[in-house]
PDB file of N, CA and C in Angstrom:
ATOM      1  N   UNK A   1      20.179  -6.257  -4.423  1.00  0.00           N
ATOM      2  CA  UNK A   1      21.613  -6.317  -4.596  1.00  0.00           C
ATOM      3  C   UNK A   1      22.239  -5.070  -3.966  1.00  0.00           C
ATOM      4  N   UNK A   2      23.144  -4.857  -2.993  1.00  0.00           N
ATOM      5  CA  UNK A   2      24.111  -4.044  -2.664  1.00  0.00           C
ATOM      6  C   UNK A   2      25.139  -3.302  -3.409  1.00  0.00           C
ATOM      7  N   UNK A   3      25.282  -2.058  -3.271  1.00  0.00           N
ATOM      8  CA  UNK A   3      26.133  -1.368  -3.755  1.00  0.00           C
ATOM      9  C   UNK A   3      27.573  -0.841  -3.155  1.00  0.00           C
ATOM     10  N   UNK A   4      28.578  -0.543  -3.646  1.00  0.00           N
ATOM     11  CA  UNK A   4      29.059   0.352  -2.508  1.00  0.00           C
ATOM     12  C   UNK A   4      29.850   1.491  -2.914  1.00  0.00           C
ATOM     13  N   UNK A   5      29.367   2.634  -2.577  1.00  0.00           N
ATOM     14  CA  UNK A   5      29.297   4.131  -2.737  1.00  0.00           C
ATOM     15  C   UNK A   5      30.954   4.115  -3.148  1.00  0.00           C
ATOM     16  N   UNK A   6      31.583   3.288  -2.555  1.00  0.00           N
ATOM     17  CA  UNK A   6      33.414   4.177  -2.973  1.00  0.00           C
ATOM     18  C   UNK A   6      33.877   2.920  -3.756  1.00  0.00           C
ATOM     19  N   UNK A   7      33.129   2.601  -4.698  1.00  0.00           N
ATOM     20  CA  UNK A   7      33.945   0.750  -5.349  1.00  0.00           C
ATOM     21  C   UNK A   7      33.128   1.859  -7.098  1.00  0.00           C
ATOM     22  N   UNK A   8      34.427   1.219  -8.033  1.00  0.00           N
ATOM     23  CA  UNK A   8      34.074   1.394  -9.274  1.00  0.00           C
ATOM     24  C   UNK A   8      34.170   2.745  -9.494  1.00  0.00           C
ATOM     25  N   UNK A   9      35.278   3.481  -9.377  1.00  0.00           N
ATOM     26  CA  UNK A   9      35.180   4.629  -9.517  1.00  0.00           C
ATOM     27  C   UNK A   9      36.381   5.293 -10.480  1.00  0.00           C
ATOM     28  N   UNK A  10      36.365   5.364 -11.910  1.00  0.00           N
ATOM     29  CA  UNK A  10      37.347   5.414 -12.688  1.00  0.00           C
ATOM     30  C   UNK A  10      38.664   5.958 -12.123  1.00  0.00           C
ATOM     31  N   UNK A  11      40.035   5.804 -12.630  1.00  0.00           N
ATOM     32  CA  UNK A  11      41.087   6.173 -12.296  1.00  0.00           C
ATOM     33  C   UNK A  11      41.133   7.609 -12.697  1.00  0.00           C
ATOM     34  N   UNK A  12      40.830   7.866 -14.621  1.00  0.00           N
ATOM     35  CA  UNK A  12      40.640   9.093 -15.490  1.00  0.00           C
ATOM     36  C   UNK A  12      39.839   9.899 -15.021  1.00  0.00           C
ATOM     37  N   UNK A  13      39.319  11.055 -14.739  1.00  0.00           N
ATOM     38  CA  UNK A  13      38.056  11.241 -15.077  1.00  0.00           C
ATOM     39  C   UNK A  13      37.875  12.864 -15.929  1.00  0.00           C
ATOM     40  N   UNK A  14      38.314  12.147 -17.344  1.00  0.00           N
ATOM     41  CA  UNK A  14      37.841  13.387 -17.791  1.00  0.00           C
ATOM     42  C   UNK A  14      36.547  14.842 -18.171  1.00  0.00           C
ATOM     43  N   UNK A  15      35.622  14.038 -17.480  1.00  0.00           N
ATOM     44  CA  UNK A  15      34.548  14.874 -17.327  1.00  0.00           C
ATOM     45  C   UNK A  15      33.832  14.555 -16.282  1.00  0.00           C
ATOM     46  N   UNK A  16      32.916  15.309 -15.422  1.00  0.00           N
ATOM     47  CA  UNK A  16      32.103  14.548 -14.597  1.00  0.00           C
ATOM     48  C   UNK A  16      31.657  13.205 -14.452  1.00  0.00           C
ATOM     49  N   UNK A  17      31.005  12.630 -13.932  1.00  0.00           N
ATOM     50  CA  UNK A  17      30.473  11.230 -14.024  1.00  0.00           C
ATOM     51  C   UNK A  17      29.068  11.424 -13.034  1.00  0.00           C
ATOM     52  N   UNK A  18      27.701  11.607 -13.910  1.00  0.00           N
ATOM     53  CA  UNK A  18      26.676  11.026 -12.992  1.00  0.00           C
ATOM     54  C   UNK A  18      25.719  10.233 -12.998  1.00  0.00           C
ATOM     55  N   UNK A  19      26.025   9.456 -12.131  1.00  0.00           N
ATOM     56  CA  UNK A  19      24.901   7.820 -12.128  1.00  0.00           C
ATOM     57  C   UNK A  19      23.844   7.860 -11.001  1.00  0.00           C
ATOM     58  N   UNK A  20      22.917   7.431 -11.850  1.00  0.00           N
ATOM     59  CA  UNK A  20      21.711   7.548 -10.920  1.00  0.00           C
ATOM     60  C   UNK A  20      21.685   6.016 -10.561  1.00  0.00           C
ATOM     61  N   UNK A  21      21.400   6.272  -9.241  1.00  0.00           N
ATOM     62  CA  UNK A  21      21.604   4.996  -8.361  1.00  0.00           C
ATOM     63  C   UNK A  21      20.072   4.651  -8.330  1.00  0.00           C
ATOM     64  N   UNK A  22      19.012   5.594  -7.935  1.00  0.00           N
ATOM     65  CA  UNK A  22      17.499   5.026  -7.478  1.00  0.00           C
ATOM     66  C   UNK A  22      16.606   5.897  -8.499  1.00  0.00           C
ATOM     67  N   UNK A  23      15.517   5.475  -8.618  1.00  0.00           N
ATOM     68  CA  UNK A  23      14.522   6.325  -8.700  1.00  0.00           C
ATOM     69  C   UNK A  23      13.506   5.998  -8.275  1.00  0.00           C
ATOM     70  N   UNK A  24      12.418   6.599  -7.422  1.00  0.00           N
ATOM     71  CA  UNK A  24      11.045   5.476  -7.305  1.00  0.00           C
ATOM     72  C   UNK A  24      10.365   6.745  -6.651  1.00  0.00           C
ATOM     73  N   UNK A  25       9.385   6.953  -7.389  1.00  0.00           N
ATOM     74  CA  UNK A  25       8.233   7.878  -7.020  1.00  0.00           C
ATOM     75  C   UNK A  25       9.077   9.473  -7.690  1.00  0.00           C
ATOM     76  N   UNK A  26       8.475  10.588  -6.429  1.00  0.00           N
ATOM     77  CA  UNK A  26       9.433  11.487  -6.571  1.00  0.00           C
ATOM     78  C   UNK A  26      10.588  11.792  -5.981  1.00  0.00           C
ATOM     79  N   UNK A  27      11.729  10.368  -5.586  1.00  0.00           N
ATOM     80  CA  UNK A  27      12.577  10.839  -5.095  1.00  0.00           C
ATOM     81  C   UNK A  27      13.794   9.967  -6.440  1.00  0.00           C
ATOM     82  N   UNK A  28      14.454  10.850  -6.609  1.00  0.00           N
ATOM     83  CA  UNK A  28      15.814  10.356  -7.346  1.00  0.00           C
ATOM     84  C   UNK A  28      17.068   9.994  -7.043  1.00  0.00           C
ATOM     85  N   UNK A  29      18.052   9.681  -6.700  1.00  0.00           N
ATOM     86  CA  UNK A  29      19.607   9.373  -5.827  1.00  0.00           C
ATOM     87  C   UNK A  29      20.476   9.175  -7.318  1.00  0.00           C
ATOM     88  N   UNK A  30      21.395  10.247  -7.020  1.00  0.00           N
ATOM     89  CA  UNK A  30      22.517  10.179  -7.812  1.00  0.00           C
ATOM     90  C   UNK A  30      24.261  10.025  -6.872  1.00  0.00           C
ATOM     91  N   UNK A  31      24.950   9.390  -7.777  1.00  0.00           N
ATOM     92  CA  UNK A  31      26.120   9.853  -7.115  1.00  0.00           C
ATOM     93  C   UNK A  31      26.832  10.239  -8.308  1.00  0.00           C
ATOM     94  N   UNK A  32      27.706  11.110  -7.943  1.00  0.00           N
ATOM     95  CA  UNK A  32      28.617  12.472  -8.712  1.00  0.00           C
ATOM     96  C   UNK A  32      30.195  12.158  -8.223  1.00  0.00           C
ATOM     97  N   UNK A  33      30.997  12.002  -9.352  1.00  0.00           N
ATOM     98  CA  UNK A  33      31.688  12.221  -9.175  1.00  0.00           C
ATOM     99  C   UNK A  33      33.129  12.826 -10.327  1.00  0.00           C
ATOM    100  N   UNK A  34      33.557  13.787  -9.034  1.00  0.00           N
ATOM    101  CA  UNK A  34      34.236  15.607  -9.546  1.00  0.00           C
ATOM    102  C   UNK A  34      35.662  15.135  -9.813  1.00  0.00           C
ATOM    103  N   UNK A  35      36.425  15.447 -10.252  1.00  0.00           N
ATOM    104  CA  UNK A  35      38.400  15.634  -9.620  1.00  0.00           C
ATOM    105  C   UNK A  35      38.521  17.200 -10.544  1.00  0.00           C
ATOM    106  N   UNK A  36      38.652  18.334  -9.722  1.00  0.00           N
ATOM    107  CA  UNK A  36      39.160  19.345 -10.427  1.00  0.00           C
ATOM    108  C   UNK A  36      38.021  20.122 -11.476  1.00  0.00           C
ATOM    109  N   UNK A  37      36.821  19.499 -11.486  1.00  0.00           N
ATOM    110  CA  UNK A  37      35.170  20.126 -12.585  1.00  0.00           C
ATOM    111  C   UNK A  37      34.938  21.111 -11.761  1.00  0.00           C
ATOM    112  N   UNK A  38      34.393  21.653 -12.601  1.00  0.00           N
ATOM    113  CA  UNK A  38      33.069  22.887 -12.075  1.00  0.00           C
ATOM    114  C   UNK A  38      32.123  23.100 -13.236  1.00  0.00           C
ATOM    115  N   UNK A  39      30.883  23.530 -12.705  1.00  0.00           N
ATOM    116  CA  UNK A  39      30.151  24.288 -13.865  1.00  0.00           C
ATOM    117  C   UNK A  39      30.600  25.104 -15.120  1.00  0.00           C
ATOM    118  N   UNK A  40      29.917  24.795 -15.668  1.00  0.00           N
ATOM    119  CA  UNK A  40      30.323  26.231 -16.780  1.00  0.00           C
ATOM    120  C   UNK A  40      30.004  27.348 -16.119  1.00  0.00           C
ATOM    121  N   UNK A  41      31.345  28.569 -16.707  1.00  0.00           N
ATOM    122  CA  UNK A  41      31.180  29.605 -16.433  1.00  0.00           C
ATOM    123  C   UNK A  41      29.503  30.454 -15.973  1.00  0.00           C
ATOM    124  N   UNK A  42      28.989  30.362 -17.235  1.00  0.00           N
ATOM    125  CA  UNK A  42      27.721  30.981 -17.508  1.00  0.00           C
ATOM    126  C   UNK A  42      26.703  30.048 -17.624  1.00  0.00           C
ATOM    127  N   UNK A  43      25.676  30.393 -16.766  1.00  0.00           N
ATOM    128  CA  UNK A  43      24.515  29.657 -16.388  1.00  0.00           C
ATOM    129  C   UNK A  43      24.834  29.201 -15.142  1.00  0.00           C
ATOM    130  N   UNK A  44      22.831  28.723 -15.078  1.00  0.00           N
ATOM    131  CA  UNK A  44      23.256  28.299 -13.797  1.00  0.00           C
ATOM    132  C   UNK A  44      22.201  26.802 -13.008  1.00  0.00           C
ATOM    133  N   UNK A  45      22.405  26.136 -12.307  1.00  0.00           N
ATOM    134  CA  UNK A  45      21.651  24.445 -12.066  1.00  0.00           C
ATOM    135  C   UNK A  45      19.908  25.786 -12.362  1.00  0.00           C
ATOM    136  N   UNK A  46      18.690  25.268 -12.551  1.00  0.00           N
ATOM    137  CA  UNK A  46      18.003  25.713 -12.041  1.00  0.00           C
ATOM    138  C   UNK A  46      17.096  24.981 -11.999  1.00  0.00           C
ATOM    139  N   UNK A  47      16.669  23.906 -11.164  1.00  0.00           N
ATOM    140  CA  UNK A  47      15.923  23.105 -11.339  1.00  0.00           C
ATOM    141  C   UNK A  47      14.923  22.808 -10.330  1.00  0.00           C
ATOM    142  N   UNK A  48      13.520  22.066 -11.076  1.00  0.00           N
ATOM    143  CA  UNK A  48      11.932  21.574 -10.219  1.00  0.00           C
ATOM    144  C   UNK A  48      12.389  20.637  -9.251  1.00  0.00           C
ATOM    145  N   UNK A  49      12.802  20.576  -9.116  1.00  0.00           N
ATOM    146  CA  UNK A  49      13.283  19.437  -7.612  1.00  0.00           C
ATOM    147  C   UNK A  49      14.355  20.456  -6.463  1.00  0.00           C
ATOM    148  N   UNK A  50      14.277  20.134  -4.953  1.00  0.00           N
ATOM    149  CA  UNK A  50      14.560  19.909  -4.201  1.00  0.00           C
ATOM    150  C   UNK A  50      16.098  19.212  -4.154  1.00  0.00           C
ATOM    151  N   UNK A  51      17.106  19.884  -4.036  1.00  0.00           N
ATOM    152  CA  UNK A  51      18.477  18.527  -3.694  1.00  0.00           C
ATOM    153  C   UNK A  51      18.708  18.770  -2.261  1.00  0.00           C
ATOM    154  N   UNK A  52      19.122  17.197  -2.011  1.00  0.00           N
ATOM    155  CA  UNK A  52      19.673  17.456  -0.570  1.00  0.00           C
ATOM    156  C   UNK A  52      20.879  16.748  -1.249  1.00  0.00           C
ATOM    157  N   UNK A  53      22.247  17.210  -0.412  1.00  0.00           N
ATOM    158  CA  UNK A  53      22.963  16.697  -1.051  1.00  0.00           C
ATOM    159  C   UNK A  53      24.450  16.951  -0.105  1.00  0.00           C
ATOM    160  N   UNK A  54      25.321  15.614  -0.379  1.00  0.00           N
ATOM    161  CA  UNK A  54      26.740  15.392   0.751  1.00  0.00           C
ATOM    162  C   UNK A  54      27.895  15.149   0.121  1.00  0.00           C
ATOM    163  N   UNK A  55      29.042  15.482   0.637  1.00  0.00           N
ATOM    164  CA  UNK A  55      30.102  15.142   0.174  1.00  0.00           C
ATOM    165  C   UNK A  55      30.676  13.612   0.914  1.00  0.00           C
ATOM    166  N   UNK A  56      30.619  12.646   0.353  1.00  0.00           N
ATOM    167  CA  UNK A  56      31.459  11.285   1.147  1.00  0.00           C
ATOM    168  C   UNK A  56      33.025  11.557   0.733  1.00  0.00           C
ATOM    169  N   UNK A  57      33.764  12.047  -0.328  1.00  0.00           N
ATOM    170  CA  UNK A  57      34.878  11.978   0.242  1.00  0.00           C
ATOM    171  C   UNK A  57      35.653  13.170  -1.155  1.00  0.00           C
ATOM    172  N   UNK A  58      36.681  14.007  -0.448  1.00  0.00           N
ATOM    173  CA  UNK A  58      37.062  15.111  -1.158  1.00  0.00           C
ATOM    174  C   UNK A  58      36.363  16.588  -0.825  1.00  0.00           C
ATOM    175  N   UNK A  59      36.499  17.441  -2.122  1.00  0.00           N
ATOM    176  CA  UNK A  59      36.242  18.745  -1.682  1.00  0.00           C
ATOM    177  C   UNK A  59      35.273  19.491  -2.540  1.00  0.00           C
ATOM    178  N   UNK A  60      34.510  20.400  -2.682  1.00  0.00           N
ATOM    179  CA  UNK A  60      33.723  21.121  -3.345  1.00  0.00           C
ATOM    180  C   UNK A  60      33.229  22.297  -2.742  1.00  0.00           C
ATOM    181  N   UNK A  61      33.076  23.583  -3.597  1.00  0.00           N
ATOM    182  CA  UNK A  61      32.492  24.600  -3.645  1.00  0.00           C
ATOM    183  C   UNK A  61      31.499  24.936  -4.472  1.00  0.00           C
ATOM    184  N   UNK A  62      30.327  25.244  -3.774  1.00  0.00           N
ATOM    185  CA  UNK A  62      29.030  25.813  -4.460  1.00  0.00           C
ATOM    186  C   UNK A  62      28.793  27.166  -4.531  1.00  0.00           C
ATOM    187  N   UNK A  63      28.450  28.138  -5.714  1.00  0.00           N
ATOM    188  CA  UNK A  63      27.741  29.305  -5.672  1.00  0.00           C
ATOM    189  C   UNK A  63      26.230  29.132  -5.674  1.00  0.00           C
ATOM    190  N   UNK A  64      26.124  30.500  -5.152  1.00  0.00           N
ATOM    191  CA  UNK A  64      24.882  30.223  -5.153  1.00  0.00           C
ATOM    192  C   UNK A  64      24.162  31.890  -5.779  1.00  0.00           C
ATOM    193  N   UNK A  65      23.227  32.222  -6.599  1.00  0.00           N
ATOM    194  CA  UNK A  65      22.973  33.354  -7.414  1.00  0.00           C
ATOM    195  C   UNK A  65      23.119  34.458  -6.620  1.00  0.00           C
ATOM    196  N   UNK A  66      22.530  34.274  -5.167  1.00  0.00           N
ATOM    197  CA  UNK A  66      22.373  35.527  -4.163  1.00  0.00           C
ATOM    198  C   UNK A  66      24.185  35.629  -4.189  1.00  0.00           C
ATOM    199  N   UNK A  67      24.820  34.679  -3.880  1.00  0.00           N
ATOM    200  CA  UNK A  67      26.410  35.422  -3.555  1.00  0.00           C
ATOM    201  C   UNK A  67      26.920  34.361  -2.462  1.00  0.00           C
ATOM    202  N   UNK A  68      26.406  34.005  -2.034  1.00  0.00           N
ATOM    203  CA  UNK A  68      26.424  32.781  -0.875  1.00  0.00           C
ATOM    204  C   UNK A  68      27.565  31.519  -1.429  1.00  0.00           C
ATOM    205  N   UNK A  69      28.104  31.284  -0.391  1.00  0.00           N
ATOM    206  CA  UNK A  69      29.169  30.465  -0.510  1.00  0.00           C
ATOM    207  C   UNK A  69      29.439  29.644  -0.019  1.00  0.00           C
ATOM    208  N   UNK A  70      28.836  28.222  -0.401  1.00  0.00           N
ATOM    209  CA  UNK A  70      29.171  26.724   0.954  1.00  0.00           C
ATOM    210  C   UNK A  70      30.661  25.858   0.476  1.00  0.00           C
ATOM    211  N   UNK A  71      30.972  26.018   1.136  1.00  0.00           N
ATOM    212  CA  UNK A  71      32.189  24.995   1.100  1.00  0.00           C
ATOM    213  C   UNK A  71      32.083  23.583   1.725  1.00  0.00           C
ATOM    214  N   UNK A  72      32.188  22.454   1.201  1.00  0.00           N
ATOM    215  CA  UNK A  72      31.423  21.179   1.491  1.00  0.00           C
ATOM    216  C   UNK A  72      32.438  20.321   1.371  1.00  0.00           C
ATOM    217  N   UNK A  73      33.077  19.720   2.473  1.00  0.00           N
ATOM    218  CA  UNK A  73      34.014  18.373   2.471  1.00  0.00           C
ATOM    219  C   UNK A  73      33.076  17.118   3.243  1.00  0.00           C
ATOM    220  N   UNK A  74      34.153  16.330   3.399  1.00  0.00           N
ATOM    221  CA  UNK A  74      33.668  14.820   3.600  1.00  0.00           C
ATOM    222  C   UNK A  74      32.910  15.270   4.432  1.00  0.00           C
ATOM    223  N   UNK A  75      31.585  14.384   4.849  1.00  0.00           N
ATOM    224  CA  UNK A  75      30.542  14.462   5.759  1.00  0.00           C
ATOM    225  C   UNK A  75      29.712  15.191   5.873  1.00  0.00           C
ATOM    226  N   UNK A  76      29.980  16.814   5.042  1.00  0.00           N
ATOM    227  CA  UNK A  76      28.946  17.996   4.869  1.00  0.00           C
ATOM    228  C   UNK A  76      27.757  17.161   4.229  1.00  0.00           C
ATOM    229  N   UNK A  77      27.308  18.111   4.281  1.00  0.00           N
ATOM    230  CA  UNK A  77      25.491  18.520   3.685  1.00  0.00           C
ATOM    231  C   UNK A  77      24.763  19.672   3.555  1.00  0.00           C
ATOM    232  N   UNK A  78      24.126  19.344   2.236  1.00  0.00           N
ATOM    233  CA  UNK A  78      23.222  20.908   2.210  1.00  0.00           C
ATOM    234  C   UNK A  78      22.038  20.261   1.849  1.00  0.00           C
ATOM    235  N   UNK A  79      20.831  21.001   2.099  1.00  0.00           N
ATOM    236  CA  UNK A  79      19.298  21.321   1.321  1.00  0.00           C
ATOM    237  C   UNK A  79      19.311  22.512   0.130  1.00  0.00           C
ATOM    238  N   UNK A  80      19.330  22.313  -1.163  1.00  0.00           N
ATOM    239  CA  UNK A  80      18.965  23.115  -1.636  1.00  0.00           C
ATOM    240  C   UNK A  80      17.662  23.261  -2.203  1.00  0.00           C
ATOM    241  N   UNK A  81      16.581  24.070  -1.924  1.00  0.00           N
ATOM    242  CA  UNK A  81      15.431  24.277  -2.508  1.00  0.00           C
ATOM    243  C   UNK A  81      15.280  24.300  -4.194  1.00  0.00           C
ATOM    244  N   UNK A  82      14.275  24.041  -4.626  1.00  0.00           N
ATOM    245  CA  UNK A  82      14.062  23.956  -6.064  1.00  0.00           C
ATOM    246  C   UNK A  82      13.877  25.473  -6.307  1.00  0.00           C
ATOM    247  N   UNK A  83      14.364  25.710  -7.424  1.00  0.00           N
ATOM    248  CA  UNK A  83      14.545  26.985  -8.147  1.00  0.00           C
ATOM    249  C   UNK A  83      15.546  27.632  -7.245  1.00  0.00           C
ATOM    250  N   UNK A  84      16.298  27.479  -6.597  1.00  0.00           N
ATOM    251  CA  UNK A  84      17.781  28.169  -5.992  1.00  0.00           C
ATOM    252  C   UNK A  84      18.809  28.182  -6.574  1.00  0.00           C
ATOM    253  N   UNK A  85      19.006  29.136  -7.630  1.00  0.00           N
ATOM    254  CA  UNK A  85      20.329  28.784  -8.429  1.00  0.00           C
ATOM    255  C   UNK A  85      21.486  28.843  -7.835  1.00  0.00           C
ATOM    256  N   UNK A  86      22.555  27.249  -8.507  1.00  0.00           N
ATOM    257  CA  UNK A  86      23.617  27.453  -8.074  1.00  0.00           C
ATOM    258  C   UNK A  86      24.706  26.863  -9.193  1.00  0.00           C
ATOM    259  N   UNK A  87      25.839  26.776  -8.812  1.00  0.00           N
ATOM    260  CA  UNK A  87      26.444  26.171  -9.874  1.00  0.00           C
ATOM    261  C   UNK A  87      27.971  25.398  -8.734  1.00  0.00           C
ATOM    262  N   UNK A  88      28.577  24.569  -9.016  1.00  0.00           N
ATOM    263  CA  UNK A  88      29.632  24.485  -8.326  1.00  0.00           C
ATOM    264  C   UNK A  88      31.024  25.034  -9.401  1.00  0.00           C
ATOM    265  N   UNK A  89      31.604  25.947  -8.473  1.00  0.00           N
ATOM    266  CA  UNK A  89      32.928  26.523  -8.712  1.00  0.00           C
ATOM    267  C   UNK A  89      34.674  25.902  -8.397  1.00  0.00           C
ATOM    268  N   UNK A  90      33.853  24.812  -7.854  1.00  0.00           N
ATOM    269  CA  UNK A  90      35.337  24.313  -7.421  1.00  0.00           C
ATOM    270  C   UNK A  90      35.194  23.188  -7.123  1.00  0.00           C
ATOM    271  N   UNK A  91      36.040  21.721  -7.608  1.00  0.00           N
ATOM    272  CA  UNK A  91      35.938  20.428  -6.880  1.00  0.00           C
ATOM    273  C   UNK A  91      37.953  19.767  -6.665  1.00  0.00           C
ATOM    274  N   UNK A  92      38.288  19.381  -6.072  1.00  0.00           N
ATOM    275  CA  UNK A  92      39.707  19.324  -5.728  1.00  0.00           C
ATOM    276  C   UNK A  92      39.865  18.665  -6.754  1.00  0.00           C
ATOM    277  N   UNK A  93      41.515  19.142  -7.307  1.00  0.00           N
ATOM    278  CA  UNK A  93      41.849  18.551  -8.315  1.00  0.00           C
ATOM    279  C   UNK A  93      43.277  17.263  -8.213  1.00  0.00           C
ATOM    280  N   UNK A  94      43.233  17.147  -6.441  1.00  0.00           N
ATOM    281  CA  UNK A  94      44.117  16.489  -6.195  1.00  0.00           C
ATOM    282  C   UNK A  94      43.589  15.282  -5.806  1.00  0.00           C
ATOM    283  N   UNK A  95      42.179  15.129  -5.603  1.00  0.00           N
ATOM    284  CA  UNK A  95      41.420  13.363  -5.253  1.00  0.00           C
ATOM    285  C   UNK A  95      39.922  13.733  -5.717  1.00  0.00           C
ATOM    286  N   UNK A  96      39.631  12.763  -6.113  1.00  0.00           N
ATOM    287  CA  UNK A  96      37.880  12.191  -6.653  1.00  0.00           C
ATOM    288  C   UNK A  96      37.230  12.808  -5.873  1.00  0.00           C
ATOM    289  N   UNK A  97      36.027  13.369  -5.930  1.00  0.00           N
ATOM    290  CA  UNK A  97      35.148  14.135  -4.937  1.00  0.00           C
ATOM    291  C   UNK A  97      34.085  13.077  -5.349  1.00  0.00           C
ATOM    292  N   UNK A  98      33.118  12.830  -4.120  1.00  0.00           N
ATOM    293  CA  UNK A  98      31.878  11.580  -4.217  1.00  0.00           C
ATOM    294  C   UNK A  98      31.554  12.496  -3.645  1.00  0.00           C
ATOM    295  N   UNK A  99      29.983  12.672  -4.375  1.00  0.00           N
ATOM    296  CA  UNK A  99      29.202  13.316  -3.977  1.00  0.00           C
ATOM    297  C   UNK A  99      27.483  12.869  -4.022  1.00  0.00           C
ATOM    298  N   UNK A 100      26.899  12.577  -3.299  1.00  0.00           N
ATOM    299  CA  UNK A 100      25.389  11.867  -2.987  1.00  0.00           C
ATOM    300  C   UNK A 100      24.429  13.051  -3.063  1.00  0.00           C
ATOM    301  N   UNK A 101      23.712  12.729  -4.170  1.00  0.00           N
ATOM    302  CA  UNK A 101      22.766  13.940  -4.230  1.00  0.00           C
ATOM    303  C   UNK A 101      21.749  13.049  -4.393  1.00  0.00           C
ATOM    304  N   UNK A 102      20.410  13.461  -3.368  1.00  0.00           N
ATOM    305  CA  UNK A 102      18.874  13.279  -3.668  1.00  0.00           C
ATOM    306  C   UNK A 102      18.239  14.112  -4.188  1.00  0.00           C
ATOM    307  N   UNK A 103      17.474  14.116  -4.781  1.00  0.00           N
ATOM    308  CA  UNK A 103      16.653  15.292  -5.773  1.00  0.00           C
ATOM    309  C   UNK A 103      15.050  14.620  -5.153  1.00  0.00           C
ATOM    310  N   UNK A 104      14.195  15.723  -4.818  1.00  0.00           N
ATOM    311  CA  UNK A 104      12.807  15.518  -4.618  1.00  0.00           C
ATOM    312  C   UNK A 104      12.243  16.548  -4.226  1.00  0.00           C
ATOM    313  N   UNK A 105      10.793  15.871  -4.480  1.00  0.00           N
ATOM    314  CA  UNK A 105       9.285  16.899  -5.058  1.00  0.00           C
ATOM    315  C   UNK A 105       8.924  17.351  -3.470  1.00  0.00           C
TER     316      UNK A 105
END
């Protein structure tokens, strides 16, 4: 059955939203979606998996522990390695941010 990445996507969104689309073996597929979220202040992602991960539509900012700073709109992409802490600091609070994250071993 077919999906499609920009259909079903609440009007509200008072908190994040993440749905895992796949899982099979060690690879996972989520899609995320932001309007205006970020991490909590304190702490930070730190996790056994691998993300690769894109923005399909809207805006986001990632920290990252070293100090590093990606700024990620429609069509970006990053690799983040497992155990690379980061947290996101910023997602636009003026449209839905879709965001496709793979996680793997």
């Amino acid at each position: 059955m077919s999906q499609n990445l920009f259909e079903n996507i609440p009007g509200h969104l008072p908190s994040e939203v993440f749905e895992e689309i796949l899982t099979a073996g060690s690879i996972r597929i989520e899609r995320i979606l932001s309007r205006g979220h970020a991490s909590p202040e304190r702490g930070w992602y730190d996790q056994d998996e691998h993300e690769w991960v894109t923005v399909l539509q809207g805006r986001g900012r990632l920290l990252f522990e070293d100090g590093e700073i990606a700024e990620l709109g429609a069509g970006d992409c990053l690799n983040i390695p497992a155990h690379r802490k980061h947290k996101v600091t910023w997602t636009d609070p003026d449209q839905i941010t879709i965001w496709l994250a793979i996680f793997y071993r």
